[in-house]
PDB file of N, CA and C in Angstrom:
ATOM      1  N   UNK A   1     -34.385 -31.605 -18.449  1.00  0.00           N
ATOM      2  CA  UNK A   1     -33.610 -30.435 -18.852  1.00  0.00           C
ATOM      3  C   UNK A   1     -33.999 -29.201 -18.039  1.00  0.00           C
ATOM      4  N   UNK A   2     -35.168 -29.057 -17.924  1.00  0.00           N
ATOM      5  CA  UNK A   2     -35.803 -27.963 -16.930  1.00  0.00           C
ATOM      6  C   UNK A   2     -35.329 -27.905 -15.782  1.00  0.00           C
ATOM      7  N   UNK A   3     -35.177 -28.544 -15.272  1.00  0.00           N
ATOM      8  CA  UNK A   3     -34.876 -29.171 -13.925  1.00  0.00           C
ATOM      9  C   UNK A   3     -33.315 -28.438 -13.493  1.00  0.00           C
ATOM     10  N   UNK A   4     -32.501 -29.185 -14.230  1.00  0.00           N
ATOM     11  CA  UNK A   4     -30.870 -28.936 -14.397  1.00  0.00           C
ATOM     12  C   UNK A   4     -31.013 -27.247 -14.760  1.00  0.00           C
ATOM     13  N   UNK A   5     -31.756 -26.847 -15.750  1.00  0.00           N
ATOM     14  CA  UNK A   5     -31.655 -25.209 -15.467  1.00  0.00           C
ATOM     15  C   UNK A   5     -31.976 -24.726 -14.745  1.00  0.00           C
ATOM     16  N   UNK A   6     -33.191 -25.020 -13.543  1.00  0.00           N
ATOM     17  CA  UNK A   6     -33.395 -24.356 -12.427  1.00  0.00           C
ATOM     18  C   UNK A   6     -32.216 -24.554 -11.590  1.00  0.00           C
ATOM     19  N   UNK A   7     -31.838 -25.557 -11.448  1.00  0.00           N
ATOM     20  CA  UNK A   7     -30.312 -25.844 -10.473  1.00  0.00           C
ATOM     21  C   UNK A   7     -29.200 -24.705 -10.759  1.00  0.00           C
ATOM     22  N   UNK A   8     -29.165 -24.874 -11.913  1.00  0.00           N
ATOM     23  CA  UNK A   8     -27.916 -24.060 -12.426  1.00  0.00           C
ATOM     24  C   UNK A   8     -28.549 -22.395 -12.289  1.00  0.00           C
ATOM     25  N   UNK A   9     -29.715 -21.912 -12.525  1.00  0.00           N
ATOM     26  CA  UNK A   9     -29.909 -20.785 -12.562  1.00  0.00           C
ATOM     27  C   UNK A   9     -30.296 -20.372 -10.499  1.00  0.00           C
ATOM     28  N   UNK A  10     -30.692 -21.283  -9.805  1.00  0.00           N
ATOM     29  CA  UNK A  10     -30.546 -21.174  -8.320  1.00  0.00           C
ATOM     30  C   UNK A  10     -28.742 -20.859  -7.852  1.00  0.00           C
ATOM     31  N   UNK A  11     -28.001 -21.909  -8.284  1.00  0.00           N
ATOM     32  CA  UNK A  11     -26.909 -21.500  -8.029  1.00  0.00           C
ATOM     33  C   UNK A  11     -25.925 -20.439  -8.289  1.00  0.00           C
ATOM     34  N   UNK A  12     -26.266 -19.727  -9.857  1.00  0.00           N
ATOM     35  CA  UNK A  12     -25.656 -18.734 -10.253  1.00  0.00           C
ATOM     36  C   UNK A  12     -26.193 -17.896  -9.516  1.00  0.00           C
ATOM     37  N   UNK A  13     -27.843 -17.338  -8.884  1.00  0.00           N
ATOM     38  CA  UNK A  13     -28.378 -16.520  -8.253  1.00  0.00           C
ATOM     39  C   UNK A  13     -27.758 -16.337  -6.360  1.00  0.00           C
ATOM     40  N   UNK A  14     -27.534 -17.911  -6.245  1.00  0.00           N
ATOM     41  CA  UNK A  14     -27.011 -17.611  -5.424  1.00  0.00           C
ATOM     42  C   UNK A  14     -25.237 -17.025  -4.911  1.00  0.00           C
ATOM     43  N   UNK A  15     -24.154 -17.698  -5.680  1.00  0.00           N
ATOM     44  CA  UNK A  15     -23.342 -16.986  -6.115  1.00  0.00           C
ATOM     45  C   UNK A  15     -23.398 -15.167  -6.349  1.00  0.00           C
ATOM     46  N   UNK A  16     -24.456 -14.845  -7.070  1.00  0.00           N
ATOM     47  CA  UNK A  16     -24.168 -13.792  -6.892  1.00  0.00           C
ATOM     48  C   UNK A  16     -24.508 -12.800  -6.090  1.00  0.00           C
ATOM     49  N   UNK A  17     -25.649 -13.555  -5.003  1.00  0.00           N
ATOM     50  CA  UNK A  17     -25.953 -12.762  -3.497  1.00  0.00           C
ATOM     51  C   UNK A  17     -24.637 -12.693  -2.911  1.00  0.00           C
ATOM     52  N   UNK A  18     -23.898 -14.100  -3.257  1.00  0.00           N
ATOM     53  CA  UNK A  18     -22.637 -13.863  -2.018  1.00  0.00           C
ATOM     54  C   UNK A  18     -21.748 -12.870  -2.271  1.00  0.00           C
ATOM     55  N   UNK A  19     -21.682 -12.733  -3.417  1.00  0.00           N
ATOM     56  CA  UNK A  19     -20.948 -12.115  -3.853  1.00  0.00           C
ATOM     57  C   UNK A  19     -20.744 -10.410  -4.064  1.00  0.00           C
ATOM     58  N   UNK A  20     -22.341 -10.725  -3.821  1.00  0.00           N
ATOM     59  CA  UNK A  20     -22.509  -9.307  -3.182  1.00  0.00           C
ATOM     60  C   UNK A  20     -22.287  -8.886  -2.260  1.00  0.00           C
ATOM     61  N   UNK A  21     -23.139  -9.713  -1.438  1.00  0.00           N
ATOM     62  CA  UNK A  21     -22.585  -9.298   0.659  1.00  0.00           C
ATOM     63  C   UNK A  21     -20.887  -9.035   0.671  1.00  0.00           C
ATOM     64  N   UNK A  22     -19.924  -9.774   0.120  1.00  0.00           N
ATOM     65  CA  UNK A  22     -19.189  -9.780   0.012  1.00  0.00           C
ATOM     66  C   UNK A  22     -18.171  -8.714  -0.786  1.00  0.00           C
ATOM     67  N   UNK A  23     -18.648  -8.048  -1.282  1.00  0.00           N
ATOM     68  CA  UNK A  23     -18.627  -7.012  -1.981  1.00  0.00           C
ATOM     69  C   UNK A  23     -18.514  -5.803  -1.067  1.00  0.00           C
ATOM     70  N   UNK A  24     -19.611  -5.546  -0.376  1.00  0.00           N
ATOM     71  CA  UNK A  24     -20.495  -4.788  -0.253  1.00  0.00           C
ATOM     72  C   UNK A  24     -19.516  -4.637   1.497  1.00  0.00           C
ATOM     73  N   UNK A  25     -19.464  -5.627   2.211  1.00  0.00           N
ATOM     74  CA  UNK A  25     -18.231  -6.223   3.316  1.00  0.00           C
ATOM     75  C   UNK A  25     -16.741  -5.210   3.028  1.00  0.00           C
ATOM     76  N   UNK A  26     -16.418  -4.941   2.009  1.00  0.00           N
ATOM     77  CA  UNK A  26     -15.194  -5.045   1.496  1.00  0.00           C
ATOM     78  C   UNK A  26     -15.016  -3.325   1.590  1.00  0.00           C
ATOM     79  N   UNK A  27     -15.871  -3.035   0.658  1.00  0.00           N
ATOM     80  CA  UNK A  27     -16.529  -1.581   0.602  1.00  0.00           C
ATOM     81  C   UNK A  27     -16.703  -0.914   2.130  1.00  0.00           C
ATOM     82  N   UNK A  28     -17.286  -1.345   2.884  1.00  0.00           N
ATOM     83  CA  UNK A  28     -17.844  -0.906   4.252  1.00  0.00           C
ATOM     84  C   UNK A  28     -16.492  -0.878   5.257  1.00  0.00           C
ATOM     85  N   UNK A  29     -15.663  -2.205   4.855  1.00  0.00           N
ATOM     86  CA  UNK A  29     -14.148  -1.616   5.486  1.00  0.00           C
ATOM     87  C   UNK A  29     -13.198  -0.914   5.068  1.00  0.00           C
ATOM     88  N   UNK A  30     -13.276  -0.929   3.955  1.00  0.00           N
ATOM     89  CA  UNK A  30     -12.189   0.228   2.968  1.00  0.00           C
ATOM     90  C   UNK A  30     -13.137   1.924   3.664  1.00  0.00           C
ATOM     91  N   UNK A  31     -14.064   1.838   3.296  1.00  0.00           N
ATOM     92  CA  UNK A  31     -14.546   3.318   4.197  1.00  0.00           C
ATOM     93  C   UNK A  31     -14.239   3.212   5.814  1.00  0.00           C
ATOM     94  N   UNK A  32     -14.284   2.557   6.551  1.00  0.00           N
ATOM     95  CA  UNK A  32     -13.687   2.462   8.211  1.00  0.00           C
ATOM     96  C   UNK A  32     -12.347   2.835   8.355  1.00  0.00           C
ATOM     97  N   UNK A  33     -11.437   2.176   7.198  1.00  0.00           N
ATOM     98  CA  UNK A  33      -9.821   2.140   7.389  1.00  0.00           C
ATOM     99  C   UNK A  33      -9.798   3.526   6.713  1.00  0.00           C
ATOM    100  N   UNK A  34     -10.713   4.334   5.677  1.00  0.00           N
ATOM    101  CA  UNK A  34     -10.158   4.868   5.131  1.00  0.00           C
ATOM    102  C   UNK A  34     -10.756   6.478   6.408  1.00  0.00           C
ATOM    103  N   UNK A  35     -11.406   6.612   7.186  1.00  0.00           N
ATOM    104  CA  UNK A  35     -12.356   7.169   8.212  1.00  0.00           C
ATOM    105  C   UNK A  35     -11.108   7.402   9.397  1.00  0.00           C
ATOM    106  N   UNK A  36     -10.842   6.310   9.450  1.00  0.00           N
ATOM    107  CA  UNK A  36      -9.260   6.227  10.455  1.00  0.00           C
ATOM    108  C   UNK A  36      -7.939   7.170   9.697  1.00  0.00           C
ATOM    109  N   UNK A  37      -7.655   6.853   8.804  1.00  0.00           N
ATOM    110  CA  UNK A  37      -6.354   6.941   8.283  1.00  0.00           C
ATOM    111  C   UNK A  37      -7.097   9.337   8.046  1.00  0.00           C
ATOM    112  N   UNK A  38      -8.786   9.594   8.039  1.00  0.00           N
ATOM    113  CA  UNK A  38      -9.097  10.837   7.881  1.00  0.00           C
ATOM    114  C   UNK A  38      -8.454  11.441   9.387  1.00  0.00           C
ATOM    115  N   UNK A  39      -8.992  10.692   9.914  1.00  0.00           N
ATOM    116  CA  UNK A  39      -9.024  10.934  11.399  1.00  0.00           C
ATOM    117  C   UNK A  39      -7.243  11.212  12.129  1.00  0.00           C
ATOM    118  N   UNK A  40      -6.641  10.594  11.612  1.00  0.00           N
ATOM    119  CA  UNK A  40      -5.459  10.538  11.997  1.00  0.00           C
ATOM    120  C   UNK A  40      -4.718  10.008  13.159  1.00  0.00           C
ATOM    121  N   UNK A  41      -5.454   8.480  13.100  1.00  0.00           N
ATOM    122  CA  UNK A  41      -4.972   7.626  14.146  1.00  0.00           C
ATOM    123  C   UNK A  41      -4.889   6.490  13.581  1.00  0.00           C
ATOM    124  N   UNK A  42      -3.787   5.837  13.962  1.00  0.00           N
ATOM    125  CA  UNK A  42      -3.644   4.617  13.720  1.00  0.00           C
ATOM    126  C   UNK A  42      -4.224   3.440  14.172  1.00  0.00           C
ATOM    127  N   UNK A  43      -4.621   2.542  14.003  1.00  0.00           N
ATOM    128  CA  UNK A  43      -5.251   1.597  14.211  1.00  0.00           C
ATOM    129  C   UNK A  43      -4.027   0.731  15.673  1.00  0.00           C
ATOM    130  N   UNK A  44      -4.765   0.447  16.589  1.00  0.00           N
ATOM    131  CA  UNK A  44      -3.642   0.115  17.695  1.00  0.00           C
ATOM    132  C   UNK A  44      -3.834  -1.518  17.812  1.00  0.00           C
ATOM    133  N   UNK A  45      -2.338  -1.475  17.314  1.00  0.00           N
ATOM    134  CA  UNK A  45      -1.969  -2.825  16.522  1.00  0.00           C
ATOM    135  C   UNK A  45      -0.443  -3.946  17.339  1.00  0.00           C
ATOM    136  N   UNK A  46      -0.378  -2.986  17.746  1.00  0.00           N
ATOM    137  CA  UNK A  46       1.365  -3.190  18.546  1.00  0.00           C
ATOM    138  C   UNK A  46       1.301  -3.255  20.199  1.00  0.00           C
ATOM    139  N   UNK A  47       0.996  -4.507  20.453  1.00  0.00           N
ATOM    140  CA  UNK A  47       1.146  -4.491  22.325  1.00  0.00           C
ATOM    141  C   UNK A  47      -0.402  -4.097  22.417  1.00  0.00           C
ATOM    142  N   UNK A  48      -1.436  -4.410  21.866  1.00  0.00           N
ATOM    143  CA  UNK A  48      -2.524  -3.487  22.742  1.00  0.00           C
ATOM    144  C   UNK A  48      -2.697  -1.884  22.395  1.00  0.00           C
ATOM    145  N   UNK A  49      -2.021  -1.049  21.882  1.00  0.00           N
ATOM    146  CA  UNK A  49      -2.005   0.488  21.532  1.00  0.00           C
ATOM    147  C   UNK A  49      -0.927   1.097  22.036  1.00  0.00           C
ATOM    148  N   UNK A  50       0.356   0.529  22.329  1.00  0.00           N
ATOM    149  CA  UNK A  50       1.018   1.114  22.925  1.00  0.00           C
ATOM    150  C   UNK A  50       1.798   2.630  22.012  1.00  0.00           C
ATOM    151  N   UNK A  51       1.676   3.714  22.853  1.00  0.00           N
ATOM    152  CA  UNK A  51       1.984   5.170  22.331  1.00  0.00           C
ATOM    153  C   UNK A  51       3.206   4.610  21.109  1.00  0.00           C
ATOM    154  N   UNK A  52       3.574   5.747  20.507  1.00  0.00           N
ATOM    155  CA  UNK A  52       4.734   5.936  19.312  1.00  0.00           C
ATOM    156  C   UNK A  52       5.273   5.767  19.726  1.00  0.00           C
ATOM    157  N   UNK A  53       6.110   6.112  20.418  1.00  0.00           N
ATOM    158  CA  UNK A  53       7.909   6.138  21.471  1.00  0.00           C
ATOM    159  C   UNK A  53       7.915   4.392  21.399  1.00  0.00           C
ATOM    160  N   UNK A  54       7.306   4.132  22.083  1.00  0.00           N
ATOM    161  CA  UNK A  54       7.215   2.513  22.741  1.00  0.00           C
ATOM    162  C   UNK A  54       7.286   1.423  21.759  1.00  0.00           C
ATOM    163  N   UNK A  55       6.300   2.348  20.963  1.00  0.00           N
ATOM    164  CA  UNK A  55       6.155   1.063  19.400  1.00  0.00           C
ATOM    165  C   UNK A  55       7.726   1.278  18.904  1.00  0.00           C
ATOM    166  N   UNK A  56       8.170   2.463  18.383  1.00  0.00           N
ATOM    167  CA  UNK A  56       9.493   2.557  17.847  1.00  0.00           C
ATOM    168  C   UNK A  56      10.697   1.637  18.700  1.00  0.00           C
ATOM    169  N   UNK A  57      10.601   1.597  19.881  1.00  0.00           N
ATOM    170  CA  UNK A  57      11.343   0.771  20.244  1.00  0.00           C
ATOM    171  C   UNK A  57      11.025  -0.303  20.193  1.00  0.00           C
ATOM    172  N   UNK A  58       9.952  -1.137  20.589  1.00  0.00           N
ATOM    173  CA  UNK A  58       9.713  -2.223  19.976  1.00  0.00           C
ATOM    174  C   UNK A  58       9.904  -2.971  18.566  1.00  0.00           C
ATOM    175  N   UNK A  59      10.024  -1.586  17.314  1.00  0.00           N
ATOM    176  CA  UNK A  59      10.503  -1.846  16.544  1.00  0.00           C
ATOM    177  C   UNK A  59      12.018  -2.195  16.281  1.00  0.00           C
ATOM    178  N   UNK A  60      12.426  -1.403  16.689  1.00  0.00           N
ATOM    179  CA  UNK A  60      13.850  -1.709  16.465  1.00  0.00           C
ATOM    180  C   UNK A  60      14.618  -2.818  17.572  1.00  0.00           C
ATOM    181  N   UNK A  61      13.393  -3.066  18.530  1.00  0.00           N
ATOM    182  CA  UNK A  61      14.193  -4.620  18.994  1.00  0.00           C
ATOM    183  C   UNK A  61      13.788  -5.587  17.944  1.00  0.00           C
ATOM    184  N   UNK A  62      12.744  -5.322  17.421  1.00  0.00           N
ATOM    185  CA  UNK A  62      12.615  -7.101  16.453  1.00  0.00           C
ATOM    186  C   UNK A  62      13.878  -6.869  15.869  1.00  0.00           C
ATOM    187  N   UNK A  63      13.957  -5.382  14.681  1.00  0.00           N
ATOM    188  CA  UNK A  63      14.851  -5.467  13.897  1.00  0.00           C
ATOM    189  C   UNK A  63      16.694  -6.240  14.652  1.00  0.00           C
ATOM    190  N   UNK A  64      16.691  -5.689  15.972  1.00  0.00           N
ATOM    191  CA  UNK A  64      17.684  -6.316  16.124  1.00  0.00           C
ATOM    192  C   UNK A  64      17.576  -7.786  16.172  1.00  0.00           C
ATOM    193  N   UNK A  65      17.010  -8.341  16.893  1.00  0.00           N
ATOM    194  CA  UNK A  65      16.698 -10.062  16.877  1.00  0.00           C
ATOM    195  C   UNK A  65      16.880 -10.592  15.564  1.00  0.00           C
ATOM    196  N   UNK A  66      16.093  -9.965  14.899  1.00  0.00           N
ATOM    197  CA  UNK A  66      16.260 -10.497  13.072  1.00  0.00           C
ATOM    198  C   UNK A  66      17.828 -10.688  12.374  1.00  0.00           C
ATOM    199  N   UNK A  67      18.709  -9.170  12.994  1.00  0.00           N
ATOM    200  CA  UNK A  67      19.980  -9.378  12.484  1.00  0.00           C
ATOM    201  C   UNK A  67      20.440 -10.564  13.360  1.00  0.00           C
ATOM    202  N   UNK A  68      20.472 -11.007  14.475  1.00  0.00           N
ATOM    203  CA  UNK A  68      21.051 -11.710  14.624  1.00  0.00           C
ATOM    204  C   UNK A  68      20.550 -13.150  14.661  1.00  0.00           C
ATOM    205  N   UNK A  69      19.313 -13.148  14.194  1.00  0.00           N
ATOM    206  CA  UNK A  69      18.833 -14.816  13.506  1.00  0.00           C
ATOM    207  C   UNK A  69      19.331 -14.760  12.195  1.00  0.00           C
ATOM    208  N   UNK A  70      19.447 -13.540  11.420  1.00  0.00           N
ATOM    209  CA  UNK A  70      20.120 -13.706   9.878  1.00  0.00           C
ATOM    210  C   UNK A  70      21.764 -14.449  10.333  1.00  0.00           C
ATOM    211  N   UNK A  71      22.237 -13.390  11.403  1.00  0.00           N
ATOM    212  CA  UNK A  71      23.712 -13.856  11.295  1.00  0.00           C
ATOM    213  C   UNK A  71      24.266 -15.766  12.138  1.00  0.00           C
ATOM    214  N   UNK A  72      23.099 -15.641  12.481  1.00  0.00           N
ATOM    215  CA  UNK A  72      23.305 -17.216  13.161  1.00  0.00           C
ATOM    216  C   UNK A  72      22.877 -18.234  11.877  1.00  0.00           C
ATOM    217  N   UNK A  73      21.904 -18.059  11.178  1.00  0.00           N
ATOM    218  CA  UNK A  73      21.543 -18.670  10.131  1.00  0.00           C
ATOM    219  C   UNK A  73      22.595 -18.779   9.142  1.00  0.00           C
ATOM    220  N   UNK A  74      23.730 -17.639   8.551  1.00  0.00           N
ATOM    221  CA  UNK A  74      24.415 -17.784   7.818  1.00  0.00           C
ATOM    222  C   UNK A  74      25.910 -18.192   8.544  1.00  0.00           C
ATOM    223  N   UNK A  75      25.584 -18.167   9.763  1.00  0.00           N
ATOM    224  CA  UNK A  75      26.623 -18.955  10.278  1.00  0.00           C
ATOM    225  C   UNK A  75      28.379 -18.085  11.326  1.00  0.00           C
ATOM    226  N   UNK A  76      27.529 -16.973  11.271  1.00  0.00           N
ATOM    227  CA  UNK A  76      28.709 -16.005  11.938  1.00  0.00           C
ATOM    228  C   UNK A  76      28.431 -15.957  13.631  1.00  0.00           C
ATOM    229  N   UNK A  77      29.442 -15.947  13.972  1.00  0.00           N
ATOM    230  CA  UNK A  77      29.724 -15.101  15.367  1.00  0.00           C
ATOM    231  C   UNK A  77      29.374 -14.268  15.668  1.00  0.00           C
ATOM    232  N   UNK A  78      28.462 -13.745  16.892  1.00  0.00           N
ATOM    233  CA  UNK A  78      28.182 -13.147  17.523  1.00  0.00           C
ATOM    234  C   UNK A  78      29.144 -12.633  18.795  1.00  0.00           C
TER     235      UNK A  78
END
């Protein structure tokens, strides 16, 4: 019986180291993202960092591609 409680009390101990680091991980990036978002830059996410202008257009080409995989999917003419 001793035995099986050391097991069980090793594993809950360990569980809750991880769970800490893990914790603690979570915390340390929510302050980075939140350090960025003080700072007032965006995280460069699109092409490598490409400036605003560039991203906006890049945006609105997916958006176009998308309309016209919606409209091929439902079966219309282009």
């Amino acid at each position: 019986m001793s035995q099986e409680l050391l097991i069980a009390a090793s594993a809950l101990v360990g569980l809750l180291v991880i769970a800490g680091a893990l914790l603690k991980g979570w915390q340390d990036w929510l302050a980075l993202k939140q350090r960025e978002l003080e700072a007032g830059r965006a995280p460069r996410e699109i092409e490598g960092g490409l400036r605003e202008g560039a991203a906006r257009i890049e945006i609105a080409d997916l958006k176009e591609r998308i309309r016209k995989l919606e409209a091929i999917a439902s079966g219309v003419d282009l």
